[in-house]
Protein backbone atom coordinates (compact mmCIF):
# COMPACT_ATOMS: atom_id res chain seq x y z
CA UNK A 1 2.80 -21.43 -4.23
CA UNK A 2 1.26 -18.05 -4.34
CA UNK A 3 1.90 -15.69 -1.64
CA UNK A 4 0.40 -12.48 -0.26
CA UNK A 5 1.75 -9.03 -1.11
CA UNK A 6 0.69 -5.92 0.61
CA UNK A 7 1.04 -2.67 -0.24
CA UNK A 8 0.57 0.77 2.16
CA UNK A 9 0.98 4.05 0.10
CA UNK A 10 1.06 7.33 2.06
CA UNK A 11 0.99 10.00 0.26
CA UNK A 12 2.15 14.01 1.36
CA UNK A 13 1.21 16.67 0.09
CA UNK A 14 3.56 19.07 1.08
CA UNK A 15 3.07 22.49 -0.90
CA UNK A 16 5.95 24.39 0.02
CA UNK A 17 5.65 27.61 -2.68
CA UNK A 18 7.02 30.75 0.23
CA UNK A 19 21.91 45.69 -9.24
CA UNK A 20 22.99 48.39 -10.14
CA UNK A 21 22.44 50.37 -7.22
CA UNK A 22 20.22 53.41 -8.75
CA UNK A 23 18.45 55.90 -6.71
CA UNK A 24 19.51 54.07 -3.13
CA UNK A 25 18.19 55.71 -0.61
CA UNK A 26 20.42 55.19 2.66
CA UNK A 27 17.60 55.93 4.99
CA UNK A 28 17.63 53.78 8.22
CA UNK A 29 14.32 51.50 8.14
CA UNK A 30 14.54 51.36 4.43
CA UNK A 31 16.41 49.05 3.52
CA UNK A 32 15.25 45.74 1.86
CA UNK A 33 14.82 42.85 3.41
CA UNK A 34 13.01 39.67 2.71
CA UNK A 35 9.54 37.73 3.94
CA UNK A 36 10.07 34.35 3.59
CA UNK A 37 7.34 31.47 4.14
CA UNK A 38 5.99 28.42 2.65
CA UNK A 39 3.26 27.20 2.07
CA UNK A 40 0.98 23.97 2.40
CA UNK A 41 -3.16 24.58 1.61
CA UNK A 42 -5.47 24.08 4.64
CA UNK A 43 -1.94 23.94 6.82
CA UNK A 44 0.19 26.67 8.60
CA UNK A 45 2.41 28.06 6.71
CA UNK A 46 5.96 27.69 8.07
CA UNK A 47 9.46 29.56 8.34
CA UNK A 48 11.69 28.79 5.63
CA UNK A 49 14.64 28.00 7.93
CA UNK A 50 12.57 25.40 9.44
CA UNK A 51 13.62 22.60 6.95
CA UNK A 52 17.18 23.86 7.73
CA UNK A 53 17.49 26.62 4.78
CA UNK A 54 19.88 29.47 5.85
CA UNK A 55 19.74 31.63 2.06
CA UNK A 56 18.31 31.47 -1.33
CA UNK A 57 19.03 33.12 -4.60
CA UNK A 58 17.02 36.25 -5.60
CA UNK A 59 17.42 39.16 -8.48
CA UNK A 60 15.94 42.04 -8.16
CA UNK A 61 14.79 44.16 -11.78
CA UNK A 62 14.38 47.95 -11.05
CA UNK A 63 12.23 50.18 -13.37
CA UNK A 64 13.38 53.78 -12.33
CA UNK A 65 11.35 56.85 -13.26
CA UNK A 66 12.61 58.59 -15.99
CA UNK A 67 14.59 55.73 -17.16
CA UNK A 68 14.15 53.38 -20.42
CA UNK A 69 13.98 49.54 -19.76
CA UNK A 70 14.91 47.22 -17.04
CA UNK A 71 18.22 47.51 -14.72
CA UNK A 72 19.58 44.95 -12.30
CA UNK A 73 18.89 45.72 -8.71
CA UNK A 74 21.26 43.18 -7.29
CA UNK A 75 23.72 43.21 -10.61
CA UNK A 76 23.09 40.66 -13.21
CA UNK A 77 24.09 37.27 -11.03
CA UNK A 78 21.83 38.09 -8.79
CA UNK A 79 22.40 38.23 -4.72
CA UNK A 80 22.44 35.47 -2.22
CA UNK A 81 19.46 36.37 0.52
CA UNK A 82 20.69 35.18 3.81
CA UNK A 83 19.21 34.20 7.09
CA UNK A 84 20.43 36.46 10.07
CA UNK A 85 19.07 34.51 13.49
CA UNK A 86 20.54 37.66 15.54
CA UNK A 87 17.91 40.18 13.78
CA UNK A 88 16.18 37.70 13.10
CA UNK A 89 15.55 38.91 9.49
CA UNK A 90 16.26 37.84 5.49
CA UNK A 91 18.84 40.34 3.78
CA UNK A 92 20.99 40.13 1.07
CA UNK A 93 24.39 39.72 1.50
CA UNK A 94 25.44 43.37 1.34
CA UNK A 95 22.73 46.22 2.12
CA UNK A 96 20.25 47.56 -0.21
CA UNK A 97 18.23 50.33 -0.27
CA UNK A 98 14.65 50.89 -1.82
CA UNK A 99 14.35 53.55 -4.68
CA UNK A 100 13.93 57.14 -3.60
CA UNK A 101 11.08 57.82 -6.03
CA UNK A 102 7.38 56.47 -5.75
CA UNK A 103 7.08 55.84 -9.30
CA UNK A 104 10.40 53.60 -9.46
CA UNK A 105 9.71 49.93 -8.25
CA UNK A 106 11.29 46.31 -8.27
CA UNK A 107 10.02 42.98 -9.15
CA UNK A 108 11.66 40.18 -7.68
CA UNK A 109 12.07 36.77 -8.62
CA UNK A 110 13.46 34.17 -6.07
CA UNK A 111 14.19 30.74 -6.29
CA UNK A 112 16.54 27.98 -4.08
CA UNK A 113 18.89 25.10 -5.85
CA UNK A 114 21.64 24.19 -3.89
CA UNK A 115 23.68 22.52 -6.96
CA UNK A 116 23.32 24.97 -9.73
CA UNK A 117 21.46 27.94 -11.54
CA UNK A 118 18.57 28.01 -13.47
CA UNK A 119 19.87 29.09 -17.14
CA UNK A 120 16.99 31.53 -17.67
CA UNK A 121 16.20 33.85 -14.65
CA UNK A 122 14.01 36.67 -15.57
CA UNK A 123 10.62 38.43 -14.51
CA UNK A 124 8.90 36.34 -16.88
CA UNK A 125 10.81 33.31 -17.36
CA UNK A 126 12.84 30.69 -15.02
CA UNK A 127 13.97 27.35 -16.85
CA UNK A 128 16.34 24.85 -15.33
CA UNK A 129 17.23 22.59 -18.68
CA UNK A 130 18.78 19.48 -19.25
CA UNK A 131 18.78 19.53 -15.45
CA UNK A 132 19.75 15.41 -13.82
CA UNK A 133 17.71 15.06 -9.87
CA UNK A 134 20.20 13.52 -7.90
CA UNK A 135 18.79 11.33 -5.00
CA UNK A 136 19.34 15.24 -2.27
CA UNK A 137 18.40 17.47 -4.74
CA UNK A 138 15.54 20.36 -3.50
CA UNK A 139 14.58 22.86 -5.52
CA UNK A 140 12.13 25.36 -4.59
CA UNK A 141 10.42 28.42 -6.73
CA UNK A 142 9.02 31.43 -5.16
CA UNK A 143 6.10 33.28 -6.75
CA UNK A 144 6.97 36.91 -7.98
CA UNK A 145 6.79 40.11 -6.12
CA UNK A 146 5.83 42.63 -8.32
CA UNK A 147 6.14 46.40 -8.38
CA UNK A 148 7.11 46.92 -5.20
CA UNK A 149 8.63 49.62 -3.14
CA UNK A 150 8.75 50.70 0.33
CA UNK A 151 8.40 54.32 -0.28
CA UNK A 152 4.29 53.10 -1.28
CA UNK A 153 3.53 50.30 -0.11
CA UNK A 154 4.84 48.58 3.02
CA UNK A 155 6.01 45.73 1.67
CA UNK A 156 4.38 42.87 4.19
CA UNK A 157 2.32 40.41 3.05
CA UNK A 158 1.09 37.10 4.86
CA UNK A 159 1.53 38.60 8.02
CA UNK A 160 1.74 35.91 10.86
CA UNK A 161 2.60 32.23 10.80
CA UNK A 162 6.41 33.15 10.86
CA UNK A 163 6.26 35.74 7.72
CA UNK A 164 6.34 38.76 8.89
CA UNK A 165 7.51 42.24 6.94
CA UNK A 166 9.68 42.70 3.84
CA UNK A 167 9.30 41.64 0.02
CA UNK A 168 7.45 38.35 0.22
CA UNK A 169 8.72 35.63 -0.98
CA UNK A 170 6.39 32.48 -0.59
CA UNK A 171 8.05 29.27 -2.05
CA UNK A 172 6.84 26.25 -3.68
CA UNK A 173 8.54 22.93 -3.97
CA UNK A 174 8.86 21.47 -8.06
CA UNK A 175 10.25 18.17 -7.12
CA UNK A 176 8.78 14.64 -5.92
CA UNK A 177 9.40 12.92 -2.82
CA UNK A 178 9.56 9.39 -2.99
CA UNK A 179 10.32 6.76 -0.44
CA UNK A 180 9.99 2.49 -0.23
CA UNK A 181 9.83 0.50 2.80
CA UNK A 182 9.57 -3.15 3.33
CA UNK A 183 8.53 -5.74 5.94
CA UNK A 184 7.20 -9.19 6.43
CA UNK A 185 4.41 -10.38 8.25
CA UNK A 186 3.14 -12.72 10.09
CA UNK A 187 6.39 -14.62 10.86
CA UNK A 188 4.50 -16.84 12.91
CA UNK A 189 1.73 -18.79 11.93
CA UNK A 190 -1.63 -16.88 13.17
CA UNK A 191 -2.82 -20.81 13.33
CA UNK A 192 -0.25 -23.00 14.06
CA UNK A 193 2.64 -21.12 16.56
CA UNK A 194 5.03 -24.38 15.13
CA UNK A 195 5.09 -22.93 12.43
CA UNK A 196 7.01 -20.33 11.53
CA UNK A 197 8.78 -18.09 8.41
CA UNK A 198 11.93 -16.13 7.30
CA UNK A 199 11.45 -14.00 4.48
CA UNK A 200 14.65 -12.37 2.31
CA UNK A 201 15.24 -10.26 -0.44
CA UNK A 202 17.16 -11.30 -3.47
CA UNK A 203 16.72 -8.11 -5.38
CA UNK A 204 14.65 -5.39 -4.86
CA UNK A 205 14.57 -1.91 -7.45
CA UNK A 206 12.51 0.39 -9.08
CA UNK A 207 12.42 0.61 -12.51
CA UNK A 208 11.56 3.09 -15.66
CA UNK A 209 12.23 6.26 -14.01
CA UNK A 210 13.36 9.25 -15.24
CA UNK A 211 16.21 11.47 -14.02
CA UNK A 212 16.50 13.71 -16.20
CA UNK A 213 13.93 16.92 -17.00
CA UNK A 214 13.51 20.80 -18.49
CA UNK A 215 11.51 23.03 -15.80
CA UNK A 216 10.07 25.66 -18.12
CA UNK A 217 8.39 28.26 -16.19
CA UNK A 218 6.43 31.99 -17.35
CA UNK A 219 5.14 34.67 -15.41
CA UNK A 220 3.47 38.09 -16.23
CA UNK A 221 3.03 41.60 -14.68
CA UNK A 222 -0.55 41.85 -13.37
CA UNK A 223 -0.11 45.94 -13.40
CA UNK A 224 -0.72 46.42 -9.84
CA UNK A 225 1.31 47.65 -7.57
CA UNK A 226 2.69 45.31 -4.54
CA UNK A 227 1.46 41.37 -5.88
CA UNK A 228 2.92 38.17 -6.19
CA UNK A 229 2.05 36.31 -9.06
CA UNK A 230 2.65 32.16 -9.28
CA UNK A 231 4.46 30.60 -11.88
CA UNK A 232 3.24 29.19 -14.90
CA UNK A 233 4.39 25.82 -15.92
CA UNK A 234 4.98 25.05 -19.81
CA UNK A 235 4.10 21.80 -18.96
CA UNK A 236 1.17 22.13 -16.99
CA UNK A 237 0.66 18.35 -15.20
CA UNK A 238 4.22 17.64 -14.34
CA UNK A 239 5.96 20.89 -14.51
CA UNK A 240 8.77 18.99 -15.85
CA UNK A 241 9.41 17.57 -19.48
CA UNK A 242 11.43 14.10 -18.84
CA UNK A 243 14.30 13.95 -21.24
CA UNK A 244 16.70 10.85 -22.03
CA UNK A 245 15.92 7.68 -20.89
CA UNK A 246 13.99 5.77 -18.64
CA UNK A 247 16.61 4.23 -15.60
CA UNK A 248 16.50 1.99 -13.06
CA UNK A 249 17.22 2.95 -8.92
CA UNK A 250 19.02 -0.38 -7.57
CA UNK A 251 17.50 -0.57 -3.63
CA UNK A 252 19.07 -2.55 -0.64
CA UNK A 253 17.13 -4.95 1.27
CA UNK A 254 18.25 -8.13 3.62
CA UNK A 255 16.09 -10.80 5.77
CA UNK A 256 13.24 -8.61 6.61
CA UNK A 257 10.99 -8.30 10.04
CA UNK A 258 7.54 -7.33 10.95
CA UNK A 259 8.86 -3.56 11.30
CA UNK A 260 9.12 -2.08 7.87
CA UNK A 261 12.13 -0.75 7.30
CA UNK A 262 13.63 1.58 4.35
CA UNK A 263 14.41 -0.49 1.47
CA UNK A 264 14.65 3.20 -0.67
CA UNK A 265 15.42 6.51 1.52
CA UNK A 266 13.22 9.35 0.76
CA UNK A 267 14.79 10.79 -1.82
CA UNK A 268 13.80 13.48 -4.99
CA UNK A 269 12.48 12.82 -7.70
CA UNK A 270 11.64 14.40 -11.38
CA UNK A 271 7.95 14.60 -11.45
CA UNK A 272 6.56 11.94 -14.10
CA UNK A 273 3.88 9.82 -15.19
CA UNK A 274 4.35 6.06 -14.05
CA UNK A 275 3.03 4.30 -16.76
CA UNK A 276 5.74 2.17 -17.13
CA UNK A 277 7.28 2.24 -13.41
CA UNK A 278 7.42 -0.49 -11.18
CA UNK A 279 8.77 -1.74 -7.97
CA UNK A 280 10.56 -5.04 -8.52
CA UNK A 281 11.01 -7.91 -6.15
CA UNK A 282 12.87 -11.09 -5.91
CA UNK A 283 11.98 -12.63 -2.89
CA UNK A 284 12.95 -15.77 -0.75
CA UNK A 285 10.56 -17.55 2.06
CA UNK A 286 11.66 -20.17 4.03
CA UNK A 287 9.00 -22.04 6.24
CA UNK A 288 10.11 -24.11 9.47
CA UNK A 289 8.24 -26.40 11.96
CA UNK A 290 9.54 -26.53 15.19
CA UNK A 291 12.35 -24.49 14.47
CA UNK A 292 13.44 -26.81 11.61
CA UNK A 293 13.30 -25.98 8.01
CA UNK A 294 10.60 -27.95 6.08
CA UNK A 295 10.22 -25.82 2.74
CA UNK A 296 12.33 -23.13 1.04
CA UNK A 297 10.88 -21.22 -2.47
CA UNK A 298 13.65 -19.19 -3.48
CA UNK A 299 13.31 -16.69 -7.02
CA UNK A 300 10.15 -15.55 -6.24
CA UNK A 301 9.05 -13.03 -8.06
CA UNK A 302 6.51 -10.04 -7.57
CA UNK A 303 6.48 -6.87 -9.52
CA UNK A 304 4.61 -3.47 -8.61
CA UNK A 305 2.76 -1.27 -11.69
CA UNK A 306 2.70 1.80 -9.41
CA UNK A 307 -0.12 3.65 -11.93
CA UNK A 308 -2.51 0.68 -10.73
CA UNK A 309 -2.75 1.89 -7.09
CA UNK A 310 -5.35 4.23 -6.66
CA UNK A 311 -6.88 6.93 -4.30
CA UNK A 312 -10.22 7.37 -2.16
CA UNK A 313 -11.86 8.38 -5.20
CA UNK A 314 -10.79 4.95 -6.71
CA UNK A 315 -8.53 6.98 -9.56
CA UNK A 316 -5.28 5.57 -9.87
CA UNK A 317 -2.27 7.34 -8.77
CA UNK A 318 -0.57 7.37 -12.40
CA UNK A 319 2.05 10.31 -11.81
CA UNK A 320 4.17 11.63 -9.49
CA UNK A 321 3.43 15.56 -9.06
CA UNK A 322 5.24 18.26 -7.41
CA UNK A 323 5.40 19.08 -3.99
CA UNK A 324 4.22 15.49 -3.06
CA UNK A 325 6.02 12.72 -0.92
CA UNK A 326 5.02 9.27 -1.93
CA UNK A 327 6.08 6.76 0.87
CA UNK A 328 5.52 3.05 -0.41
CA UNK A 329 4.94 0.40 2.48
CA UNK A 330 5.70 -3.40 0.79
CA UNK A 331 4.66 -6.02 3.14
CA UNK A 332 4.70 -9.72 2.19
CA UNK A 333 3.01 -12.11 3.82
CA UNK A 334 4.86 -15.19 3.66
CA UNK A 335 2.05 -17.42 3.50
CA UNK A 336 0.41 -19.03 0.09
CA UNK A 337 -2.08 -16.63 -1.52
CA UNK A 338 -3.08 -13.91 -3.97
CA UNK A 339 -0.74 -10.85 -4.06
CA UNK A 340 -2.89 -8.05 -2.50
CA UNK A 341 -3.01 -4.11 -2.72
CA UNK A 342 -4.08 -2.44 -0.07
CA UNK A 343 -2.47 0.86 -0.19
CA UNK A 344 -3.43 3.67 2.48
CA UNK A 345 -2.95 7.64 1.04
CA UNK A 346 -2.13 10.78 3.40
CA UNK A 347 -3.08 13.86 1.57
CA UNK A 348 -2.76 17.07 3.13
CA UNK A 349 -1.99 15.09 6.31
CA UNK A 350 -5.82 13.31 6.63
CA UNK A 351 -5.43 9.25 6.27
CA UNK A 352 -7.71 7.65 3.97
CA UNK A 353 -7.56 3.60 3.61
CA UNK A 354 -8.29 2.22 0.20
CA UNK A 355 -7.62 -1.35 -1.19
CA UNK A 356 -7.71 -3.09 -4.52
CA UNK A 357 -6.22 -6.44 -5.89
CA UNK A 358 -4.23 -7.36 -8.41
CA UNK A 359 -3.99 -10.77 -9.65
């Protein structure tokens, strides 16, 4: 016996891109503080601190008039920028203060990873290599504010929608969201109410993913004073090259009901292609008449190609990008049939319905 699988993808886009101490000038009003937003396109942008972030990393690289090269404005680890609700404001830990001169100015490059450092951090290149996504891992990238300082320019961009004055810092998210849920439906028999079903899962996992990725990012000064540039990805699809190999995320699923329920918690994920992933299922069904069991099909087996579900423009979905949430909704319909795809995609938070079938 055959028997009916369907499949509801939603889809979020959720863009969220928001020292040496030479020449300080300890003027009250001038010291530096931090603008910090993100971002989603044809959306409000949002506070930072509104997905629970409290501080982020940030160096700072001073070019001082009359003075050769680059210095550290926050020291060479950097500084810790730090949410004060009391203010309300973002500062760094300890003060700073903006250069005295008009020709001196700082570019600042910002970035949040809870778990570790990137290994390169400078004005024109941030790389996280080697790096393993863990299941909580967020990391976010801010585009770079160059040349500024508040002695020319008042350093306040995206005014309103919760950024308000300081050295902007607009951040983007680099990682995938991914989430699977799982239900079963009808569990009564739309034409005989005798008849009824109990559907359970044997096994359930997804399967040729990679963990494991080098973020190589480059940036450049544009030459004007008080702009913030994006990031340039090496690898311009994904952002991320995968590295090692190809793993499998073990899920937990029971007897199932009509409400879908989370087989895989959202969790991150390295931005790939999906030309080899799938969700794998092992599936029981057990029909009864009258409350009595009549048939049981155990080892049954359905598997998933997620590059064969497509969007509104019929395309399939065949990678995972950045700042994107991918919710998977598995329902099986108990009864003998084809197995179905009708997946539905969200995309900058409009609902379109598409379906498909795979035999």
């Amino acid at each position: 016996m055959k028997h009916r699988l369907y499949i509801a993808i939603l889809t979020v886009l959720v863009a969220l891109w928001g020292c040496t101490r030479v020449e300080m000038d300890p003027v009250p009003g001038k010291k530096v503080t931090f603008s910090v937003g993100s971002y989603v396109p044809q959306t409000k942008a949002v506070s930072l601190n509104s997905e629970g972030i409290t501080s982020f990393s940030s160096k700072g690289f001073l070019h001082a008039e009359g003075v050769s090269g680059v210095q550290n404005f926050f020291g060479p680890d950097g500084e810790s920028i730090i949410y004060n609700s009391s203010a309300p404001e973002w500062a760094p830990s300890v003060e700073y203060f903006w250069p005295k001169s008009s020709e001196s100015y700082v570019n600042f490059v910002s970035w949040y990873d809870e778990l570790s450092a990137p290994t390169t951090a400078t004005e024109t290149s941030l790389v996280w290599s080697n790096r393993t996504i863990g299941a909580n891992d967020n990391i976010m990238v801010a585009d770079v504010a160059w040349r500024y300082n508040e002695n020319t320019t008042n350093a306040s961009q995206f005014t309103g929608d919760a950024i308000l004055t300081g050295v902007p810092v607009l951040f983007h998210h680099v990682l995938s969201r991914v989430g699977i849920n799982v239900a079963a439906t009808p569990l009564t028999d739309p034409d005989n109410s005798t008849t009824t079903y109990s559907v359970s899962i044997q096994s359930i996992s997804l399967n040729s993913v990679y963990s494991q990725g080098t973020l190589s990012l480059t940036n450049s000064d544009p030459g004007t004073a008080a702009t913030t540039r994006a990031w340039t990805p090496a690898n311009a699809t994904y952002f991320w090259s995968h590295q090692g190999t190809a793993g499998t995320i073990g899920m937990t699923a029971s007897t199932l009901t009509a409400t879908l329920a989370p087989a895989l918690a959202q969790r991150s994920m390295l931005p790939q292609p999906l030309n080899e992933t799938s969700i794998d299922i092992v599936y029981t069904v057990v029909t009864y008449s009258n409350g009595t069991e009549i048939i049981r099909e155990n080892d049954i087996p359905a598997s998933i190609k997620l590059n064969t579900i497509k969007d509104s423009s019929n395309i399939a979905i065949s990678q995972w990008l950045p700042n994107r949430k991918y919710t998977y909704n598995i329902i099986i319909d108990p009864r003998g049939s084809e197995i179905r795809l009708a997946p539905v995609v969200e995309s900058d938070w409009s609902v379109i319905g598409i379906s498909a079938t795979v035999e």
